[in-house]
C-alpha atoms as a PDB file:
ATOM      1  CA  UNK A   1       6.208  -4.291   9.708  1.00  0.00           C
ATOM      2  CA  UNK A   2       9.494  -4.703   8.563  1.00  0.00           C
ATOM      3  CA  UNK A   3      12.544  -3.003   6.346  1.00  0.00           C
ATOM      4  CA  UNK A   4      13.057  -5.764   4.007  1.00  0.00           C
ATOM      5  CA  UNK A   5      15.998  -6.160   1.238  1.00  0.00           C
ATOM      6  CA  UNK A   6      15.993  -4.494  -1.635  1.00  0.00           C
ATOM      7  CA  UNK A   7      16.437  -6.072  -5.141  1.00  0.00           C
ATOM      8  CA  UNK A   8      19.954  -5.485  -6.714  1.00  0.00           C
ATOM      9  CA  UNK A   9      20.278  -4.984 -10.775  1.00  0.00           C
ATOM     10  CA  UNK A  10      20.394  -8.199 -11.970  1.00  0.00           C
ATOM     11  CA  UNK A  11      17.044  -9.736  -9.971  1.00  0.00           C
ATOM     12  CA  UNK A  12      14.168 -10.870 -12.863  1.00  0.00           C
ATOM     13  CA  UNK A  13      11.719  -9.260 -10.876  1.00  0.00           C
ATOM     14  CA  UNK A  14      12.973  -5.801 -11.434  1.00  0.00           C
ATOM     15  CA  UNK A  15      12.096  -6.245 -14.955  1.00  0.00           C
ATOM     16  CA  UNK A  16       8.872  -7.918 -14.384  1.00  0.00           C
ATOM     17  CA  UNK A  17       5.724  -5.166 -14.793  1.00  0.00           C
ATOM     18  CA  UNK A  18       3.895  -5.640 -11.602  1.00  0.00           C
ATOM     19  CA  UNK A  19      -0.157  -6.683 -11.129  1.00  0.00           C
ATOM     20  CA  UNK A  20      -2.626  -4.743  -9.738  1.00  0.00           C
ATOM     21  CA  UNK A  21      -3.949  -4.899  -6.616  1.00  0.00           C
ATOM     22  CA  UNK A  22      -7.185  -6.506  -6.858  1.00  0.00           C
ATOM     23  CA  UNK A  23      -8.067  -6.178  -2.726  1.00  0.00           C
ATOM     24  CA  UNK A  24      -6.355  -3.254  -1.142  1.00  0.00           C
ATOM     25  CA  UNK A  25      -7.869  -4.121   2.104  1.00  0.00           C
ATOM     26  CA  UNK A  26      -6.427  -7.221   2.119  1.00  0.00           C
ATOM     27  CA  UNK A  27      -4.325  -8.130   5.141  1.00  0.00           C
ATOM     28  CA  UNK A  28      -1.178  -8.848   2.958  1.00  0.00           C
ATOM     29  CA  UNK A  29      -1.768  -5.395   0.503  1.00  0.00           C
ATOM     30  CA  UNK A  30      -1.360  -3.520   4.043  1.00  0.00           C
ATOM     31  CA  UNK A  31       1.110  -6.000   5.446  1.00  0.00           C
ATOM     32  CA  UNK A  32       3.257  -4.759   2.075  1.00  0.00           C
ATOM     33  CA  UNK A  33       2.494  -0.851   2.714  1.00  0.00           C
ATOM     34  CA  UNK A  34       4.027  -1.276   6.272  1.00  0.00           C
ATOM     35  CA  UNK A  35       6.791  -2.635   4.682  1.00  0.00           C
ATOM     36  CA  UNK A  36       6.938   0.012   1.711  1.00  0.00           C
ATOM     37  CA  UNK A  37       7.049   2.394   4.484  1.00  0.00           C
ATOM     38  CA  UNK A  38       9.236   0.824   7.031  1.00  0.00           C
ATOM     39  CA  UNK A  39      11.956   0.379   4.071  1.00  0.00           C
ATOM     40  CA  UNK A  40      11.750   3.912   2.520  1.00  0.00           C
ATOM     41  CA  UNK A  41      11.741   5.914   5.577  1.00  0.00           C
ATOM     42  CA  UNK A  42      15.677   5.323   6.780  1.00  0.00           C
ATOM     43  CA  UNK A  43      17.562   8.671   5.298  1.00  0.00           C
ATOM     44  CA  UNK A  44      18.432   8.733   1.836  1.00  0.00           C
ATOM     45  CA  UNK A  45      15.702   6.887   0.220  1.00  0.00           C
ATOM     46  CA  UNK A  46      13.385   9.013  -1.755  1.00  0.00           C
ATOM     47  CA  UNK A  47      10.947   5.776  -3.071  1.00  0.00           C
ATOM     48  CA  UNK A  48      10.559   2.071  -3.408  1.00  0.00           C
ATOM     49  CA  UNK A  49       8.363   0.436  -5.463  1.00  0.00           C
ATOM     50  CA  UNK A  50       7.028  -2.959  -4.696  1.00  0.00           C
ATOM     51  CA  UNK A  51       8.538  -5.059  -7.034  1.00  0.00           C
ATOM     52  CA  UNK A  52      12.516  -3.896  -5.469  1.00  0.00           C
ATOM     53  CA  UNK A  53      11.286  -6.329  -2.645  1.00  0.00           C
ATOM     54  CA  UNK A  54      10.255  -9.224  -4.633  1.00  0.00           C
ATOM     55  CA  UNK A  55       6.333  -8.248  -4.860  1.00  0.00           C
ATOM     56  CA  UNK A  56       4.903  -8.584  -7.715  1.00  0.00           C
ATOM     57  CA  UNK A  57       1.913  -5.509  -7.223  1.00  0.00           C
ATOM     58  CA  UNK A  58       1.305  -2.099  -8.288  1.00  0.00           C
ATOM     59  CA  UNK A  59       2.428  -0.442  -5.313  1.00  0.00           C
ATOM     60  CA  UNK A  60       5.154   2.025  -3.785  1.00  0.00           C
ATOM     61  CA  UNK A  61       5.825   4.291  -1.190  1.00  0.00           C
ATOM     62  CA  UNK A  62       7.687   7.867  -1.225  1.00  0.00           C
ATOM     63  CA  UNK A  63       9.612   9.731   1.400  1.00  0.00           C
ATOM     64  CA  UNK A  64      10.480  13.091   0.127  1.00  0.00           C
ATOM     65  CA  UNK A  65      12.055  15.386   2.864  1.00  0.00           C
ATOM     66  CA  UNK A  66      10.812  13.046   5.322  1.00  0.00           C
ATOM     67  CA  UNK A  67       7.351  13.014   4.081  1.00  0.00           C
ATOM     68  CA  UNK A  68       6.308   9.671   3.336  1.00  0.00           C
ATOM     69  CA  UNK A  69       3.081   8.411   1.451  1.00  0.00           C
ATOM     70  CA  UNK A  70       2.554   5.327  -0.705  1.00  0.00           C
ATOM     71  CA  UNK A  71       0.212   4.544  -2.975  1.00  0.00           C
ATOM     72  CA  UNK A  72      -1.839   1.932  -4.815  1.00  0.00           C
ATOM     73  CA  UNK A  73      -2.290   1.575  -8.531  1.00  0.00           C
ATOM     74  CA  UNK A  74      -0.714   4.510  -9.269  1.00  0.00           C
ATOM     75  CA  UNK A  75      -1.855   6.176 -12.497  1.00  0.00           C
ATOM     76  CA  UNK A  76       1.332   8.526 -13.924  1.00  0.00           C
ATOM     77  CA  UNK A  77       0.851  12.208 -15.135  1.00  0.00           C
ATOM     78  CA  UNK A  78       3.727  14.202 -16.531  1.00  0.00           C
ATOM     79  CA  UNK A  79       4.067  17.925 -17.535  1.00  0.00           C
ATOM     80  CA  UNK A  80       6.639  20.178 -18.964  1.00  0.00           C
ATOM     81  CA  UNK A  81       9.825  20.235 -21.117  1.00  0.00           C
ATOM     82  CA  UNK A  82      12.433  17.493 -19.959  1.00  0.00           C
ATOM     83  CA  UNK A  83      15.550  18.598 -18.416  1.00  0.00           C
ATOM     84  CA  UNK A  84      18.143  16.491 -17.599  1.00  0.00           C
ATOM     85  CA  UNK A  85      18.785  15.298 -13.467  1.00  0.00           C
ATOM     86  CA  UNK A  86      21.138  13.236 -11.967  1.00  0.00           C
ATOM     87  CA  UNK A  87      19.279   9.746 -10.640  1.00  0.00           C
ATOM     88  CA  UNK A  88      19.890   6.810  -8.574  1.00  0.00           C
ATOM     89  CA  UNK A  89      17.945   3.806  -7.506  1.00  0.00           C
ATOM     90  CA  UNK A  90      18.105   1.440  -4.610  1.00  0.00           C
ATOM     91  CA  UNK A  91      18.602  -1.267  -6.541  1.00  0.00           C
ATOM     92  CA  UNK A  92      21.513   0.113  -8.458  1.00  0.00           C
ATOM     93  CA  UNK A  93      23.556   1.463  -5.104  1.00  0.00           C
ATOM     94  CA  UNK A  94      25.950   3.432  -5.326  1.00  0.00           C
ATOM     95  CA  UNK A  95      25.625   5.043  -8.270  1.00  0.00           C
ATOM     96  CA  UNK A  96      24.157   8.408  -9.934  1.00  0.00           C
ATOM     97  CA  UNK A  97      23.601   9.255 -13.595  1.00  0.00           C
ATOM     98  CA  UNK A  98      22.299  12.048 -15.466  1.00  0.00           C
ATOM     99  CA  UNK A  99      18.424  11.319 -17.808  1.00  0.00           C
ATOM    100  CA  UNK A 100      15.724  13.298 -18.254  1.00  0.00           C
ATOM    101  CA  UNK A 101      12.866  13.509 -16.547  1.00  0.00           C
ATOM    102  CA  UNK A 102       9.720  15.733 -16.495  1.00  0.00           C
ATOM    103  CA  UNK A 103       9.505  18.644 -14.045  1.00  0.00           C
ATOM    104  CA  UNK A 104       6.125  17.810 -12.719  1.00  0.00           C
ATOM    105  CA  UNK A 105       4.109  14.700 -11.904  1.00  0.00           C
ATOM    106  CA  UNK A 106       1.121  13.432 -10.677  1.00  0.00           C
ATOM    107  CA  UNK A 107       0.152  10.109  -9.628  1.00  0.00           C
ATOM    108  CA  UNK A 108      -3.580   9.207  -8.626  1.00  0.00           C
ATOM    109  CA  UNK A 109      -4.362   5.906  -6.902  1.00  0.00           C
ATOM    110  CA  UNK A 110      -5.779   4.516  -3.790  1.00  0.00           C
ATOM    111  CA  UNK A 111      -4.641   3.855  -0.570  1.00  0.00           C
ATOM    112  CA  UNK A 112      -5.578   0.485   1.759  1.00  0.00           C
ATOM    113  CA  UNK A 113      -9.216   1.947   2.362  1.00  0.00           C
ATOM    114  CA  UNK A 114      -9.438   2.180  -1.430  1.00  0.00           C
ATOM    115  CA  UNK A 115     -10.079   6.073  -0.838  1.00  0.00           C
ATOM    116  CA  UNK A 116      -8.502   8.131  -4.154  1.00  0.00           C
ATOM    117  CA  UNK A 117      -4.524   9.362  -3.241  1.00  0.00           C
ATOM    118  CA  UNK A 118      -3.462  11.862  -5.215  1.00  0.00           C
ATOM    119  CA  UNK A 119       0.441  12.730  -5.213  1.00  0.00           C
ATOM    120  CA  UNK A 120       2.034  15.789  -7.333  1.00  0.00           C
ATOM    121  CA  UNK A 121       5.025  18.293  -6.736  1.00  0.00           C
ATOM    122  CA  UNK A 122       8.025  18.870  -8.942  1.00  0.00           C
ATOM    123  CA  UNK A 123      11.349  18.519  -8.736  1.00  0.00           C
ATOM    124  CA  UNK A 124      12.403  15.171  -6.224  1.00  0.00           C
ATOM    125  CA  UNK A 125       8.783  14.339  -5.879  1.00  0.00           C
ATOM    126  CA  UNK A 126       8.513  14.633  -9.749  1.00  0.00           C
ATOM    127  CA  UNK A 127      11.308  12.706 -10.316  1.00  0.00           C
ATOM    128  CA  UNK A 128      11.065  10.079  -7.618  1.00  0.00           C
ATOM    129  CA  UNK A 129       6.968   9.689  -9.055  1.00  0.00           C
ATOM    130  CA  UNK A 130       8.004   8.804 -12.197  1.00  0.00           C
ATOM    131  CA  UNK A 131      11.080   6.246 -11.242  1.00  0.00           C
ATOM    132  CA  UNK A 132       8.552   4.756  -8.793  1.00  0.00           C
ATOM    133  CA  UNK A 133       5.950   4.410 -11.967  1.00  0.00           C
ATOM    134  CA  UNK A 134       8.727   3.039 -13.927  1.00  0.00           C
ATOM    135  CA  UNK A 135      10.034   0.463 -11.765  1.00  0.00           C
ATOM    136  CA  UNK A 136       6.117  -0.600 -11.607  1.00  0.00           C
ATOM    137  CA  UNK A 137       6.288  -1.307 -15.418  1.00  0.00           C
ATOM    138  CA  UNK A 138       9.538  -3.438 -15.386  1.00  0.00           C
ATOM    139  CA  UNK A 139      11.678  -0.172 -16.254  1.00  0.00           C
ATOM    140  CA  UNK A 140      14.684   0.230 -14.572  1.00  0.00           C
ATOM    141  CA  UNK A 141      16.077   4.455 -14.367  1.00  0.00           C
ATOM    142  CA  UNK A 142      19.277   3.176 -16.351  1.00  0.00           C
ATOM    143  CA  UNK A 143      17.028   2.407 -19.866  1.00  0.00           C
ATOM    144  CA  UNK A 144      16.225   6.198 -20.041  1.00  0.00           C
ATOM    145  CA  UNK A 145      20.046   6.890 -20.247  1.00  0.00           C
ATOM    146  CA  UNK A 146      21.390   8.243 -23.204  1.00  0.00           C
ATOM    147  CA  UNK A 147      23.130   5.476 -24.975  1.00  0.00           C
ATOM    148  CA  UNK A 148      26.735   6.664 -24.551  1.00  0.00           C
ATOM    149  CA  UNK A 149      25.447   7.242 -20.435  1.00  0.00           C
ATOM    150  CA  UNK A 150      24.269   3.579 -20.633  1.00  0.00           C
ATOM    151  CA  UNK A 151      27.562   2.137 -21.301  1.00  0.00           C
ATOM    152  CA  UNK A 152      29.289   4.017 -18.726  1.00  0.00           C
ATOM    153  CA  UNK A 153      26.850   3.122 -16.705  1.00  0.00           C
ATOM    154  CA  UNK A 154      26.363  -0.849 -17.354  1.00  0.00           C
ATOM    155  CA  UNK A 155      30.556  -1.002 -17.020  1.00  0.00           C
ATOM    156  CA  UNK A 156      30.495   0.788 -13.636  1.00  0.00           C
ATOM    157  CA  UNK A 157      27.774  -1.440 -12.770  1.00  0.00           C
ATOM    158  CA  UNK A 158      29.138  -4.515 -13.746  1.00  0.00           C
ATOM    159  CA  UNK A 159      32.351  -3.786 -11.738  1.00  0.00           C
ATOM    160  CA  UNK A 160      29.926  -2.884  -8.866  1.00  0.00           C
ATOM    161  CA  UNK A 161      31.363  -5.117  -5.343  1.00  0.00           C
ATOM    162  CA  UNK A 162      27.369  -6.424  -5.180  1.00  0.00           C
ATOM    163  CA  UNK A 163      27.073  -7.230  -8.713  1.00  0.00           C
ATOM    164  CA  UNK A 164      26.302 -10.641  -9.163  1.00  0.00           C
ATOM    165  CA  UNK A 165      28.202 -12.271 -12.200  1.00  0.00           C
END
Protein backbone atom coordinates (compact mmCIF):
# COMPACT_ATOMS: atom_id res chain seq x y z
CA UNK A 1 0.00 0.00 0.00
CA UNK A 2 1.26 3.08 -1.10
CA UNK A 3 0.27 6.91 -2.29
CA UNK A 4 1.91 6.86 -5.56
CA UNK A 5 2.41 9.95 -8.14
CA UNK A 6 -0.05 11.12 -10.03
CA UNK A 7 0.14 11.67 -13.86
CA UNK A 8 0.50 15.40 -14.92
CA UNK A 9 -1.29 16.69 -18.38
CA UNK A 10 0.99 15.88 -20.81
CA UNK A 11 1.64 11.88 -19.76
CA UNK A 12 0.33 9.43 -22.96
CA UNK A 13 -1.28 7.37 -20.56
CA UNK A 14 -3.85 9.87 -19.56
CA UNK A 15 -5.15 9.62 -22.97
CA UNK A 16 -4.87 5.96 -23.27
CA UNK A 17 -8.60 4.16 -22.58
CA UNK A 18 -7.77 1.69 -19.95
CA UNK A 19 -8.38 -2.48 -20.10
CA UNK A 20 -10.49 -4.31 -18.10
CA UNK A 21 -9.74 -6.20 -15.39
CA UNK A 22 -9.82 -9.68 -16.39
CA UNK A 23 -8.91 -11.19 -12.54
CA UNK A 24 -10.06 -8.90 -9.81
CA UNK A 25 -8.74 -11.24 -7.29
CA UNK A 26 -5.57 -11.04 -8.53
CA UNK A 27 -2.82 -10.06 -6.11
CA UNK A 28 -1.75 -7.01 -8.29
CA UNK A 29 -5.78 -5.82 -9.07
CA UNK A 30 -5.85 -5.49 -5.06
CA UNK A 31 -2.25 -4.40 -4.75
CA UNK A 32 -3.66 -1.33 -7.21
CA UNK A 33 -6.99 -0.75 -5.01
CA UNK A 34 -4.69 -0.22 -1.91
CA UNK A 35 -3.01 2.13 -3.83
CA UNK A 36 -6.26 3.81 -5.40
CA UNK A 37 -7.17 4.21 -1.88
CA UNK A 38 -4.02 5.13 -0.17
CA UNK A 39 -3.63 8.05 -2.94
CA UNK A 40 -7.24 9.44 -2.86
CA UNK A 41 -7.77 9.53 0.75
CA UNK A 42 -5.22 12.67 1.72
CA UNK A 43 -7.78 15.89 1.86
CA UNK A 44 -8.77 17.40 -1.23
CA UNK A 45 -8.95 14.57 -3.56
CA UNK A 46 -12.41 13.62 -4.53
CA UNK A 47 -11.20 10.50 -7.17
CA UNK A 48 -8.40 8.88 -9.05
CA UNK A 49 -8.71 6.71 -11.68
CA UNK A 50 -6.14 4.12 -12.46
CA UNK A 51 -4.65 5.21 -15.41
CA UNK A 52 -3.40 8.94 -13.37
CA UNK A 53 -0.83 6.38 -11.88
CA UNK A 54 0.42 4.80 -14.94
CA UNK A 55 -2.08 1.62 -14.86
CA UNK A 56 -3.45 0.77 -17.64
CA UNK A 57 -7.06 -0.95 -16.00
CA UNK A 58 -10.54 -0.07 -15.54
CA UNK A 59 -10.35 0.95 -12.11
CA UNK A 60 -10.72 4.01 -9.59
CA UNK A 61 -11.36 4.92 -6.26
CA UNK A 62 -13.59 7.90 -4.72
CA UNK A 63 -13.38 9.80 -1.49
CA UNK A 64 -16.29 12.05 -1.20
CA UNK A 65 -16.54 13.76 2.30
CA UNK A 66 -14.18 11.30 3.50
CA UNK A 67 -16.04 8.38 2.24
CA UNK A 68 -13.96 6.38 0.12
CA UNK A 69 -14.93 3.36 -2.22
CA UNK A 70 -13.39 2.21 -5.50
CA UNK A 71 -14.54 0.25 -7.96
CA UNK A 72 -13.89 -2.19 -10.80
CA UNK A 73 -15.16 -1.98 -14.33
CA UNK A 74 -17.24 0.66 -13.71
CA UNK A 75 -20.30 0.86 -15.97
CA UNK A 76 -21.48 4.90 -16.16
CA UNK A 77 -25.19 6.02 -15.72
CA UNK A 78 -26.19 9.64 -16.05
CA UNK A 79 -29.53 11.49 -15.38
CA UNK A 80 -30.88 14.93 -15.63
CA UNK A 81 -30.43 18.29 -17.45
CA UNK A 82 -26.64 19.45 -17.47
CA UNK A 83 -25.71 22.37 -15.51
CA UNK A 84 -22.59 23.82 -15.57
CA UNK A 85 -19.79 23.15 -12.31
CA UNK A 86 -16.55 24.25 -11.74
CA UNK A 87 -13.92 21.04 -12.07
CA UNK A 88 -10.45 20.13 -11.42
CA UNK A 89 -8.35 17.06 -11.78
CA UNK A 90 -5.23 15.78 -10.15
CA UNK A 91 -3.50 15.65 -13.03
CA UNK A 92 -4.17 19.18 -14.09
CA UNK A 93 -3.20 20.85 -10.41
CA UNK A 94 -3.94 23.79 -9.70
CA UNK A 95 -6.52 24.66 -11.70
CA UNK A 96 -10.54 24.86 -11.83
CA UNK A 97 -12.84 25.39 -14.81
CA UNK A 98 -16.39 25.58 -15.37
CA UNK A 99 -18.25 22.26 -17.93
CA UNK A 100 -21.17 20.60 -17.59
CA UNK A 101 -21.88 17.73 -16.05
CA UNK A 102 -25.00 15.65 -15.17
CA UNK A 103 -26.60 16.00 -11.73
CA UNK A 104 -26.79 12.36 -10.99
CA UNK A 105 -24.73 9.24 -11.63
CA UNK A 106 -24.44 5.81 -11.16
CA UNK A 107 -21.68 3.53 -11.64
CA UNK A 108 -22.08 -0.40 -11.24
CA UNK A 109 -19.01 -2.64 -11.10
CA UNK A 110 -17.28 -5.06 -8.91
CA UNK A 111 -15.06 -4.90 -6.24
CA UNK A 112 -11.77 -7.44 -5.58
CA UNK A 113 -14.25 -10.35 -4.54
CA UNK A 114 -15.95 -9.71 -7.88
CA UNK A 115 -19.23 -9.01 -5.73
CA UNK A 116 -21.54 -6.17 -7.81
CA UNK A 117 -20.59 -2.29 -6.33
CA UNK A 118 -22.97 -0.02 -7.03
CA UNK A 119 -22.10 3.84 -6.53
CA UNK A 120 -24.78 6.82 -7.10
CA UNK A 121 -25.42 10.32 -5.40
CA UNK A 122 -25.49 13.71 -7.06
CA UNK A 123 -23.76 16.57 -6.91
CA UNK A 124 -19.60 15.83 -6.01
CA UNK A 125 -20.27 12.16 -6.17
CA UNK A 126 -22.06 12.80 -9.56
CA UNK A 127 -19.53 14.77 -10.80
CA UNK A 128 -16.43 13.06 -9.47
CA UNK A 129 -18.32 9.47 -11.07
CA UNK A 130 -18.33 10.73 -14.26
CA UNK A 131 -14.59 12.43 -14.37
CA UNK A 132 -13.47 9.10 -12.86
CA UNK A 133 -15.43 7.24 -15.97
CA UNK A 134 -13.88 9.67 -18.23
CA UNK A 135 -10.39 9.50 -17.32
CA UNK A 136 -11.06 5.52 -17.76
CA UNK A 137 -11.82 6.19 -21.50
CA UNK A 138 -8.70 8.38 -22.26
CA UNK A 139 -10.87 11.68 -21.60
CA UNK A 140 -9.34 14.22 -19.80
CA UNK A 141 -12.21 16.97 -17.79
CA UNK A 142 -10.58 19.83 -20.02
CA UNK A 143 -12.17 18.20 -23.60
CA UNK A 144 -15.72 18.87 -22.19
CA UNK A 145 -14.81 22.64 -21.96
CA UNK A 146 -16.48 24.94 -24.02
CA UNK A 147 -14.13 25.89 -26.73
CA UNK A 148 -13.48 29.52 -25.73
CA UNK A 149 -12.96 27.73 -21.80
CA UNK A 150 -10.46 25.38 -23.56
CA UNK A 151 -8.16 28.00 -24.67
CA UNK A 152 -8.06 29.73 -21.48
CA UNK A 153 -7.56 26.78 -20.11
CA UNK A 154 -4.69 25.04 -22.39
CA UNK A 155 -2.73 28.74 -22.01
CA UNK A 156 -2.98 28.65 -18.19
CA UNK A 157 -1.92 25.20 -18.44
CA UNK A 158 0.84 25.53 -20.58
CA UNK A 159 2.30 28.32 -18.34
CA UNK A 160 1.62 25.86 -15.44
CA UNK A 161 5.38 25.66 -13.14
CA UNK A 162 4.90 21.51 -13.68
CA UNK A 163 4.13 21.66 -17.23
CA UNK A 164 6.49 19.83 -19.10
CA UNK A 165 7.49 21.59 -22.48
Amino acid sequence: MTERQIRLFGDPVLRSATDPVRDPGDARVRALVDDLIDTVTPPGRAGLAANQIGVGLRAFSVNIDGDISYVLNPVLEVAGEPELVDEGCLSVPGFYFPRMRYPWARVTGIDVDGAEVVLEGEGLMAQALQHECGHLDGQLYIEGLEPETKREAMRAIRQADWFSR
